[in-house]
Each structure stands twice: as structure tokens, then as C-alpha cells.
Protein backbone atom coordinates (compact mmCIF):
# COMPACT_ATOMS: atom_id res chain seq x y z
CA UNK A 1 -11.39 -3.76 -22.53
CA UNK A 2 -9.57 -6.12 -19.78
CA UNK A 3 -6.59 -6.21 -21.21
CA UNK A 4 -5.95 -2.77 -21.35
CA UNK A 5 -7.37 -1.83 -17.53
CA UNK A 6 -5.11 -2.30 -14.87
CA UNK A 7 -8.38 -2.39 -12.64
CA UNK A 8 -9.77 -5.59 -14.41
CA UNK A 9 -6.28 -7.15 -14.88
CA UNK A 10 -5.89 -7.18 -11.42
CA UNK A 11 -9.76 -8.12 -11.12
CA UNK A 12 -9.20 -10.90 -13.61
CA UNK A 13 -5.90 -12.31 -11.18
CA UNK A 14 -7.68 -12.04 -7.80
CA UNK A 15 -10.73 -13.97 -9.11
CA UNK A 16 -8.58 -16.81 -10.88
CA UNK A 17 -7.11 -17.28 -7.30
CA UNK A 18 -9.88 -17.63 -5.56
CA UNK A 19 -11.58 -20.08 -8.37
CA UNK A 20 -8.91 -22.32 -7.72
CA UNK A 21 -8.52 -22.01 -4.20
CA UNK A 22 -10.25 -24.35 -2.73
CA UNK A 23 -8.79 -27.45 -5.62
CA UNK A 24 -5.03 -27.52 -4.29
CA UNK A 25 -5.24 -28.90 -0.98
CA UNK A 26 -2.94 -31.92 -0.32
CA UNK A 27 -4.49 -35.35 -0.37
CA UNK A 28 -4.98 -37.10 2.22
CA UNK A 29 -2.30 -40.14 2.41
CA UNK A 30 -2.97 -43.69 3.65
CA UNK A 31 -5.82 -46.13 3.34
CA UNK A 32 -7.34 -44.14 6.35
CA UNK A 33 -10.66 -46.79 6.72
CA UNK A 34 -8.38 -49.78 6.36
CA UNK A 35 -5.74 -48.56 9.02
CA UNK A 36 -8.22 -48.04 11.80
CA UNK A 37 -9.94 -51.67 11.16
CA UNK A 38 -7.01 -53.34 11.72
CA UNK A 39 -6.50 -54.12 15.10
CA UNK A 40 -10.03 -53.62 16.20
CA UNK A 41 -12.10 -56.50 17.48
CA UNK A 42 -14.09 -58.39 14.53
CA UNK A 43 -17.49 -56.91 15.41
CA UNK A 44 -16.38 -53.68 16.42
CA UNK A 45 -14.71 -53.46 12.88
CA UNK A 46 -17.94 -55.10 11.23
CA UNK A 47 -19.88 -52.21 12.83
CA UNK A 48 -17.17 -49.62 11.72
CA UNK A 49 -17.27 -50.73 8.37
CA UNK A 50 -21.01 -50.52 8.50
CA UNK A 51 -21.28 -47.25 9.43
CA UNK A 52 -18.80 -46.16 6.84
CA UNK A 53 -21.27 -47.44 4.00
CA UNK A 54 -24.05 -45.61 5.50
CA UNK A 55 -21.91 -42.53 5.62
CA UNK A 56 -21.03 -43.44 2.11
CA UNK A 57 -24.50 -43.78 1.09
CA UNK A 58 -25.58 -40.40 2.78
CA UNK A 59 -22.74 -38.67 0.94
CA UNK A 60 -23.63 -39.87 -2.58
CA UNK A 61 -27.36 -38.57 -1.94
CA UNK A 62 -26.07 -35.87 -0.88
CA UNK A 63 -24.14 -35.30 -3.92
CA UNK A 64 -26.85 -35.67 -6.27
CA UNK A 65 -29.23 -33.21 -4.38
CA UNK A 66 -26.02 -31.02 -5.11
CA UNK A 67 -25.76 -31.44 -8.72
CA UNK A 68 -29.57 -31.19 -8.84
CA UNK A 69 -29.82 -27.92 -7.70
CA UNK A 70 -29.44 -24.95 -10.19
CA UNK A 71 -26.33 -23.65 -10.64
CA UNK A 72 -25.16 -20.43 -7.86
CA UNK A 73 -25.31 -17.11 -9.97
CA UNK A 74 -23.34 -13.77 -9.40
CA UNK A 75 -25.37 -12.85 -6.41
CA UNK A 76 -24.57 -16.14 -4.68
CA UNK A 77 -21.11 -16.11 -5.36
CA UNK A 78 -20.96 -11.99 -4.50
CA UNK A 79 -19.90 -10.98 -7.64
CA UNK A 80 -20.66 -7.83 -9.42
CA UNK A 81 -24.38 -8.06 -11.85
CA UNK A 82 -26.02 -5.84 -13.88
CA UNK A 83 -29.61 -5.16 -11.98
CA UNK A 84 -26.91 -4.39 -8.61
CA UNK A 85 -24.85 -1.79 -10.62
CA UNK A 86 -28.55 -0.48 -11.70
CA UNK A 87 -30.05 -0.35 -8.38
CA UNK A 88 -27.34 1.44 -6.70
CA UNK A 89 -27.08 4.06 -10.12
CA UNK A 90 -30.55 4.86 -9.40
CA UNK A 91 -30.05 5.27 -5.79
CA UNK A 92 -27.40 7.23 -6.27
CA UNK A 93 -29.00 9.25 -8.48
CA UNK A 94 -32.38 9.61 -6.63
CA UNK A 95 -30.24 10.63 -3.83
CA UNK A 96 -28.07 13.55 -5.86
CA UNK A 97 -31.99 14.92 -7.77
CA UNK A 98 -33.47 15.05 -4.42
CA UNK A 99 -30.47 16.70 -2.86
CA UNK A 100 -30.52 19.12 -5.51
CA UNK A 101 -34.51 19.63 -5.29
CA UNK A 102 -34.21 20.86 -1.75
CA UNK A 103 -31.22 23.10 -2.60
CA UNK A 104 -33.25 24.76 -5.27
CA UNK A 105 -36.19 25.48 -3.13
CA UNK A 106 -33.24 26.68 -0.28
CA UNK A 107 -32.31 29.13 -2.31
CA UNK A 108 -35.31 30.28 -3.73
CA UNK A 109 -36.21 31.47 -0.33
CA UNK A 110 -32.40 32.84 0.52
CA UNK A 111 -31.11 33.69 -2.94
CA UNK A 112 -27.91 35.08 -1.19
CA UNK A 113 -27.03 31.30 -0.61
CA UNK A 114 -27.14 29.94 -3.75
CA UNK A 115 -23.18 31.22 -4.53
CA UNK A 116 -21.93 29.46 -1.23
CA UNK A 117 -24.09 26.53 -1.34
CA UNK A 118 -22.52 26.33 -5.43
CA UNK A 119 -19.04 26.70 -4.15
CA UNK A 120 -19.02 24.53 -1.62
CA UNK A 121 -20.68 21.59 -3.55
CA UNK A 122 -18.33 22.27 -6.55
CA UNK A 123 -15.31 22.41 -4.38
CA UNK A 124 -16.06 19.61 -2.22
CA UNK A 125 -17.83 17.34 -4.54
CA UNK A 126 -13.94 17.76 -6.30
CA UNK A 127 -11.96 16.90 -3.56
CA UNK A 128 -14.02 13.83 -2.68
CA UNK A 129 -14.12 12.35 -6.32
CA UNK A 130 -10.30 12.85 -6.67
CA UNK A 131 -10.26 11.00 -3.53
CA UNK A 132 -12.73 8.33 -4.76
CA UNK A 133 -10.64 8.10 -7.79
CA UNK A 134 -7.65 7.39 -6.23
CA UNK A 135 -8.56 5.07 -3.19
CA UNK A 136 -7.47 1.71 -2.95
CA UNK A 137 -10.38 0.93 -1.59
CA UNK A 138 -14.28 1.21 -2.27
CA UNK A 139 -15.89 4.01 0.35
CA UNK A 140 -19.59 3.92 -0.20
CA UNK A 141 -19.90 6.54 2.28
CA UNK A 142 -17.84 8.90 0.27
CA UNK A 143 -19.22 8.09 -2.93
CA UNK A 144 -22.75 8.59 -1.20
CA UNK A 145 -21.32 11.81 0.46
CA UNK A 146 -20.16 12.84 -3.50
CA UNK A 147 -24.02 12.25 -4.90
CA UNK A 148 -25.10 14.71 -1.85
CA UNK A 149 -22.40 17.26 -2.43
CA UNK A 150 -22.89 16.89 -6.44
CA UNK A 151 -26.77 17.55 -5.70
CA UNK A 152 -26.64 20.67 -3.80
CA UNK A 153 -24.00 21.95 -6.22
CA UNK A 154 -26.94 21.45 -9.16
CA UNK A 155 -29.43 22.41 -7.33
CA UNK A 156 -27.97 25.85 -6.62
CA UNK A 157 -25.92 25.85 -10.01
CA UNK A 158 -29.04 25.22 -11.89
CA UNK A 159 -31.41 27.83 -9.96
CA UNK A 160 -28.92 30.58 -10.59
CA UNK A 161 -28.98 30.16 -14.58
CA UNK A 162 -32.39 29.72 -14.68
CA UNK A 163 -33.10 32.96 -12.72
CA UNK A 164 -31.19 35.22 -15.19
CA UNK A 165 -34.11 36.24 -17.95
CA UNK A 166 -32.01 35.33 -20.97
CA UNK A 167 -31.25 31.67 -19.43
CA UNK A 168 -34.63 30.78 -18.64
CA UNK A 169 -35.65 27.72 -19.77
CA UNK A 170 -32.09 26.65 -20.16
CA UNK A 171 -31.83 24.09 -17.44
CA UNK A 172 -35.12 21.92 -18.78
CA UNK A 173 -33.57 21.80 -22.17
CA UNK A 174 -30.38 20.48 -20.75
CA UNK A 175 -32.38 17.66 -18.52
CA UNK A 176 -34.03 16.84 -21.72
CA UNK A 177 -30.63 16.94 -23.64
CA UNK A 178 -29.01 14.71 -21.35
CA UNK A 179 -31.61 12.08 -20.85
CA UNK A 180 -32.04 11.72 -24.43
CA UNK A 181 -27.65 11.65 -24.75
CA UNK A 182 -27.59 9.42 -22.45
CA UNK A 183 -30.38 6.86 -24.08
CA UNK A 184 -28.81 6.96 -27.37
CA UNK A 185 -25.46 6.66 -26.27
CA UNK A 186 -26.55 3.50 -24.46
CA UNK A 187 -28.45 2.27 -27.74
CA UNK A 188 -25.69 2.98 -29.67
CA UNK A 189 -23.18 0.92 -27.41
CA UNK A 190 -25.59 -2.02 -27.11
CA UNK A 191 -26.05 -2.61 -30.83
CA UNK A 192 -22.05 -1.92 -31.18
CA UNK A 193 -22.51 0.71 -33.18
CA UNK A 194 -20.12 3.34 -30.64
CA UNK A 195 -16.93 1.15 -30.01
CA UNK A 196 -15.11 1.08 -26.67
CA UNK A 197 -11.37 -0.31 -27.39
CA UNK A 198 -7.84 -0.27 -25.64
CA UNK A 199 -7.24 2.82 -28.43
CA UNK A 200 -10.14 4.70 -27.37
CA UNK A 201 -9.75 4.33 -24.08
CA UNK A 202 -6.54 5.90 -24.60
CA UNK A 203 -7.02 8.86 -27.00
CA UNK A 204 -9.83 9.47 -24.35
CA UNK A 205 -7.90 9.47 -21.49
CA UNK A 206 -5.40 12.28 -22.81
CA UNK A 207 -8.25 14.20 -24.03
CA UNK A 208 -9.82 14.47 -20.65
CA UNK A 209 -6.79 14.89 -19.04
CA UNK A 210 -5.97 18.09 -20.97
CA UNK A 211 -9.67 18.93 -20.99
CA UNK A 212 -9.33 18.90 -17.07
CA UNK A 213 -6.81 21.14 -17.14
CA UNK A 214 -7.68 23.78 -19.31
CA UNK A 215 -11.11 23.43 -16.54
CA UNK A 216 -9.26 24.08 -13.98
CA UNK A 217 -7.56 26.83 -15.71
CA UNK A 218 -10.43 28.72 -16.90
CA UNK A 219 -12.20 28.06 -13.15
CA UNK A 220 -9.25 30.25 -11.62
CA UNK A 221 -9.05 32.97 -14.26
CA UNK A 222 -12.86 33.45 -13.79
CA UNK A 223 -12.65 33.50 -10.12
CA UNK A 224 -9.61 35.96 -10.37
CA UNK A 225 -11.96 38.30 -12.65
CA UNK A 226 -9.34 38.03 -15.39
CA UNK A 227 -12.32 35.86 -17.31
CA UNK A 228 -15.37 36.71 -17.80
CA UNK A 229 -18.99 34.91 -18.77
CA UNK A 230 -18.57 31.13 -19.66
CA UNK A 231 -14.69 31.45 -19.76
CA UNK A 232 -12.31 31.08 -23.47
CA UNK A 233 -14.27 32.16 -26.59
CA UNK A 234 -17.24 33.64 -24.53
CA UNK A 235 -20.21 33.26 -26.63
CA UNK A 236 -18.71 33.03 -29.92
CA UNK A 237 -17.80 29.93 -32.40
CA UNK A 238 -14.40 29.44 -30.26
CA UNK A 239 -16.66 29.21 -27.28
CA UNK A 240 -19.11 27.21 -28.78
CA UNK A 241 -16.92 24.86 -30.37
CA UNK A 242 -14.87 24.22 -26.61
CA UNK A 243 -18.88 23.62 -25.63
CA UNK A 244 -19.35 20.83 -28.28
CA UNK A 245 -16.18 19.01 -27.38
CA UNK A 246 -17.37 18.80 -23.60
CA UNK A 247 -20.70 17.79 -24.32
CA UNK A 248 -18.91 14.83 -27.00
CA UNK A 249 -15.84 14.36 -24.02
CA UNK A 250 -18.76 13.37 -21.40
CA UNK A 251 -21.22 11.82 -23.98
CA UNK A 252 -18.17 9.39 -25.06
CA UNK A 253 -17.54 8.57 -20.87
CA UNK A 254 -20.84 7.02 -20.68
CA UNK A 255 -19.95 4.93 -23.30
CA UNK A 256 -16.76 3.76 -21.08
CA UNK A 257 -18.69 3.70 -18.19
CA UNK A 258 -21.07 0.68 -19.71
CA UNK A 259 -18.07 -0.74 -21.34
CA UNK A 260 -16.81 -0.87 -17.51
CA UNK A 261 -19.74 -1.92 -16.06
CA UNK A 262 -20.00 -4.95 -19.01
CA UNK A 263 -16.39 -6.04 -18.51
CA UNK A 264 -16.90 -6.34 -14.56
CA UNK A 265 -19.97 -8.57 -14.79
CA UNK A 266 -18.07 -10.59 -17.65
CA UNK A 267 -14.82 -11.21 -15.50
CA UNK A 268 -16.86 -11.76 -11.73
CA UNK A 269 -15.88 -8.49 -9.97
CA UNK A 270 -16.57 -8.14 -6.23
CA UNK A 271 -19.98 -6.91 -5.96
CA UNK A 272 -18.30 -4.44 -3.98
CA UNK A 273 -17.27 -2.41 -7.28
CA UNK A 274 -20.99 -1.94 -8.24
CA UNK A 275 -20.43 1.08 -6.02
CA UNK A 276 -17.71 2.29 -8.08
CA UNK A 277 -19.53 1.66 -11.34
CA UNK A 278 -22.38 3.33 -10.06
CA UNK A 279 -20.36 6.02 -9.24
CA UNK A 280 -18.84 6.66 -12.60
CA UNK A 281 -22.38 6.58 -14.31
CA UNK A 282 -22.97 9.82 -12.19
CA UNK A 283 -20.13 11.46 -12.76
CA UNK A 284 -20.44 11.26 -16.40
CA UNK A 285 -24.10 12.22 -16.38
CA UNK A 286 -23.43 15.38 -14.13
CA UNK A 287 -20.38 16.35 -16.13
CA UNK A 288 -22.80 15.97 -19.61
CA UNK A 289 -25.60 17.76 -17.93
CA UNK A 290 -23.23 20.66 -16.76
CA UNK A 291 -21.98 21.10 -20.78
CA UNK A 292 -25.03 20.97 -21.99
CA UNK A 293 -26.23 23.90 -19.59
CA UNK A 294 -22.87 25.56 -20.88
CA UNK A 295 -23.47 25.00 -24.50
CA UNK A 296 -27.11 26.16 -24.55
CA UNK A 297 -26.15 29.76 -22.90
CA UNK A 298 -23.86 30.44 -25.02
CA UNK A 299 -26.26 29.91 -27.79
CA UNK A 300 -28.70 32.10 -26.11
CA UNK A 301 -25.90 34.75 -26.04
């Protein structure tokens, strides 16, 4: 909610400033026609005086075309809406599948790519969403370079699983699992059913933080060799049941991510954060897909 995002707080004070903006200039003082008829010559300040009624009389039509016209909406005043956060999430997203298209057909010419190509992505892809994350600012060329990076990352990620015999098949289940998450988590938050609240946001916020870390943790043990497979619990119910709470962590982040995207267009954002909303909605759908890929090895194991 607002009230419990710093982002939106500070949203909800820049966009009370500049609603009131333009209402506190000083008046101006003085009878201002008056003073410059007196001491004119009588017809000169007959004709004055009749050029001020015709001014008057252009300003009140003038007026009413004004009020007769329909009232500006979001994209007139450049404020965030919901079909611009849409457009640039599918952009974004055409961007990272196509991306990730041509990496899979890269590698399935040059297999012996498909390990750089997936540690590149992974590690760059991480740097630039930390710095995404953490910017001041909104960079639309970094948050296009992260849907590129994120793309070849799948693309070789996702060839690699579903070249090992006992994986195949693996990656279309999880494009089918997260397209379907992803639908009923946005059903679910549309009807109110899944609630998005200061709490929530919260309790999810330490869970991801410690999920992040125990991530990271497991990523460096496996690259050190001191890991093996999927990571902590392997294929058994301890590894399964780590699987399930990803898959609920990033299922649950969609559901902040339209909570985010509702609260923006409700308190007039800057369009300019539709790139950072769009953003998010990636994020949480590669993150899901990535679990589900996880959690539907381990079952084949």
C-alpha cells in the first residue's frame, strides 16, 4: 500500500506539489485597467476600454470551449496508466523470449557456449538489476539491457536442462506452469481474493531477503564443487520443499508487483516509472519460471 512504500510516499508528495503549483502565485495588486485610463485622452481611453471588453469577451469564450472539452487523462498529464505499464511489460518481455530464442538456437549449433553464454547472463543480468534496484533514477537502457542479458541467460539455461534425457520436457512444463501461475495469481488479486498489505509486504520482504541469501550461498558452494545437483536437500523432500517455497516466494511477488503497478496509477506516478513497473513484472516472472524448472527436476530425480 502507499502508506507503507517509501517509493509512493515520496510519489504521493512530489505530485501534491506540482497539483498545487501553479494556484499560489501572488495576485496582482491595483485596479490595473482603471490606473492606465486615467490620464489618457477621452477617446483614447474610450477605445482602451473598448478593447478591454472585447478581450473580455474573447476570454470568456474561451473559457467555455475550455470547460467544454473532456477532461485531460493520465496520458495528457504524463502520468503513469495501466495499458503504458502493459505495453512496455510486453515489450520487455518480447524482447527477453526473443533474446533467449536466438541463444537457444546459438547453442544448439556450439553446445560448448551454452555454460559461458549462462554465466555471463546470470552474472550480469545480477549486477544490472541490483543496480536498477538501487538507482535514484529510472535507466530504461539498463532495464532494456537486463531483459537482453535475462534472455540469453534462459535461453542457454533452458537448452542445457532440456538436453539432459531425464530433463526433457522439463522446460515446456515450466512455461506452462508459469503462464498459468501467473494468470491465477492475477485473478486471484483482481477479485481480492490474494491480499497485498503493509504486513505482507513486510513478512515478504524478510523472506526474500533471507531467501536471497541462502541463493547466493548455495550458488558459491555449487560453483566451489562443495554442492552438488540442485544445491541443499538435492532431490529429496528437504529439496523439494526449499523448491515449493521459491515457486510460492516468486508467485506471491507478482502479486506485489500489480499491487505496485495499481497504487502508481491510483496516486499519478510519472509515466516514467512504467519502466520500473514493467521491470519488476519480469523479474518476478523469470525468477517463478527459474523455480519451477528447479522444482520439476527434482521431481524427475
Amino acid at each position: 500500500m502507499a502508506g507503507g512504500n517509501p517509493v509512493f510516499d515520496r510519489l504521493n508528495k512530489q505530485i501534491e506539489q506540482e497539483r498545487y503549483a501553479g494556484f499560489n502565485s501572488p495576485q496582482q495588486k491595483g485596479g490595473g485597467q482603471q490606473g492606465m485610463s486615467q490620464g489618457m485622452p477621452q477617446g483614447m481611453s474610450q477605445a482602451t476600454t473598448a478593447g478591454y471588453a472585447a478581450q473580455d469577451a474573447a476570454s470568456a469564450q474561451s473559457l467555455n470551449e475550455l470547460y467544454a472539452r473532456d477532461a485531460a487523462g493520465p496520458t495528457d498529464t504524463g502520468r503513469v496508466t495501466l495499458d503504458d505499464v502493459i505495453i512496455k511489460s510486453l515489450g520487455l518481455f518480447v524482447l527477453l523470449v526473443a533474446t533467449a530464442t536466438a541463444t537457444w538456437m546459438l547453442v544448439s549449433g556450439s553446445p560448448g557456449l551454452a555454460q559461458p553464454i549462462w554465466l555471463i547472463g546470470m552474472f550480469a543480468g545480477l549486477g544490472i538489476g541490483l543496480a536498477i534496484a538501487f538507482m535514484k533514477t529510472v535507466s530504461v537502457p539498463l532495464i532494456v539491457a537486463y531483459a537482453i542479458l535475462e534472455g540469453a541467460f534462459l535461453g542457454a539455461f533452458s537448452y542445457t536442462i532440456n538436453s539432459i534425457p531425464a530433463y526433457e520436457g522439463v522446460v515446456m512444463m515450466a512455461v506452462l506452469a508459469t503462464v498459468c501461475t501467473f494468470a491465477a495469481m492475477y485473478v486471484g488479486y483482481a477479485v481480492g481474493f490474494i491480499k497485498v498489505t503493509n504486513k505482507t509486504r513486510r513478512m515478504f520482504f524478510l523472506a526474500i531477503v533471507g531467501y536471497a541469501i541462502f541463493s547466493l550461498l548455495q550458488l558459491v558452494l555449487q560453483l566451489a564443487g562443495v554442492v552438488d545437483g540442485w544445491g541443499f536437500g538435492g532431490s529429496g523432500f528437504l529439496g523439494i520443499g526449499l523448491s515449493l517455497l521459491g515457486v510460492g516466494l516468486a508467485a506471491y511477488s507478482l502479486a506485489i508487483d500489480f499491487d505496485s503497478i495499481d497504487n502508481a496509477v491510483k496516486v499519478g506516478a510519472p509515466a516514467k516509472y512504467s519502466w520500473l513497473l514493467a521491470h519488476g513484472l519480469i523479474v518476478s516472472v523469470v525468477w517463478l519460471y527459474i523455480e519451477f524448472v528447479r522444482l520439476f527436476a527434482r521431481l524427475r530425480d
